[in-house]
Protein backbone atom coordinates (compact mmCIF):
# COMPACT_ATOMS: atom_id res chain seq x y z
CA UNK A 1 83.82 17.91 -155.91
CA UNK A 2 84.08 21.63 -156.34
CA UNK A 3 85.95 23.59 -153.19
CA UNK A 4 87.46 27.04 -152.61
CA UNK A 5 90.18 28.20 -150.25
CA UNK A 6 90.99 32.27 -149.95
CA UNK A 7 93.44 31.49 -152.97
CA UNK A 8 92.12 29.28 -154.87
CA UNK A 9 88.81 27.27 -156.18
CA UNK A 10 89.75 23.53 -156.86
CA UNK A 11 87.76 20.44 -158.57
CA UNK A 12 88.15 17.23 -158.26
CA UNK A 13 86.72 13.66 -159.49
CA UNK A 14 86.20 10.68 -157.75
CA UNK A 15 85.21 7.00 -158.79
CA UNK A 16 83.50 6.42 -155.32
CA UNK A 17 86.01 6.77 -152.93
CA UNK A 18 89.44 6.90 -155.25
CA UNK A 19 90.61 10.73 -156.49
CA UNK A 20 90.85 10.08 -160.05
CA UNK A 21 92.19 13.79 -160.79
CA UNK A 22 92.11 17.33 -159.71
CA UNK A 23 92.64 20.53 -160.87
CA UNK A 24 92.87 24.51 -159.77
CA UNK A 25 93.03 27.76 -160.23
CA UNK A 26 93.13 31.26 -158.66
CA UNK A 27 89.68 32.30 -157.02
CA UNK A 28 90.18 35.35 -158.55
CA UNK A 29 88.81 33.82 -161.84
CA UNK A 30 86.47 31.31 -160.93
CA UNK A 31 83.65 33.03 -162.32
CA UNK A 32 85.01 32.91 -166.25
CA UNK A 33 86.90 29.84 -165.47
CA UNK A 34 84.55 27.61 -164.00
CA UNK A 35 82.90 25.73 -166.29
CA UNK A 36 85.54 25.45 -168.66
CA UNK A 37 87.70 23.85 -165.89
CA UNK A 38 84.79 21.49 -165.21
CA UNK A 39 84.50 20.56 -168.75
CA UNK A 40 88.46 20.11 -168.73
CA UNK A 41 88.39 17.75 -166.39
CA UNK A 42 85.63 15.68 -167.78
CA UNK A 43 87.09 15.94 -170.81
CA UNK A 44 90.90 14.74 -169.72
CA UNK A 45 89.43 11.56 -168.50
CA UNK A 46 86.83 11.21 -170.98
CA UNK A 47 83.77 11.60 -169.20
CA UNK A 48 80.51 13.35 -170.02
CA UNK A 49 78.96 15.44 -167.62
CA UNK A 50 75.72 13.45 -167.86
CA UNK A 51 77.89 10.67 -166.46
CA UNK A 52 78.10 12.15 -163.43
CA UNK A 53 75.71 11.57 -160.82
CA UNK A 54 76.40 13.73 -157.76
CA UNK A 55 78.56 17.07 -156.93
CA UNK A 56 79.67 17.91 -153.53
CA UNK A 57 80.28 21.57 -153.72
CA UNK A 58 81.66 23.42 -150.27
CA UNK A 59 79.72 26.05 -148.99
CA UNK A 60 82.48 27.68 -146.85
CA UNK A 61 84.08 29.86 -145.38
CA UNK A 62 85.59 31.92 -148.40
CA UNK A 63 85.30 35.34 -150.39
CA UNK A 64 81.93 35.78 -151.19
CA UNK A 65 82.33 36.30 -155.10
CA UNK A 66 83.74 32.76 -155.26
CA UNK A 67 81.61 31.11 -152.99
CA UNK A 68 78.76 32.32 -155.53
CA UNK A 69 80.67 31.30 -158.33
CA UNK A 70 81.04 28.06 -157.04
């Protein structure tokens, strides 16, 4: 799950309904941060993204340059 706040963009991963982790940064860099946050995460938990079947991404309210980002 990919969300951002007026602060922040945050990701997290789920096994169904259980948080497994989560991580976050400023929204003022989720456009160069982005995908290496994603792969982070997979990565910290050893996942690969073709593992992954289904992202909920939010689709506000929020700044407009990280809602596109995101």
């Amino acid at each position: 799950a990919i969300q951002n706040t007026y602060d922040i963009f945050e990701m997290a991963l789920f096994d169904s309904n259980r948080c497994i982790d989560t991580t976050q940064e400023d929204k003022r860099h989720a456009s160069t941060l982005l995908i290496s946050c994603l792969e982070q995460l997979l990565k910290r938990n050893n996942i690969l993204l073709q593992d992954v079947s289904f992202l909920a991404v939010n689709c506000g309210p929020g700044p407009f340059s990280t809602l596109r980002s995101v």
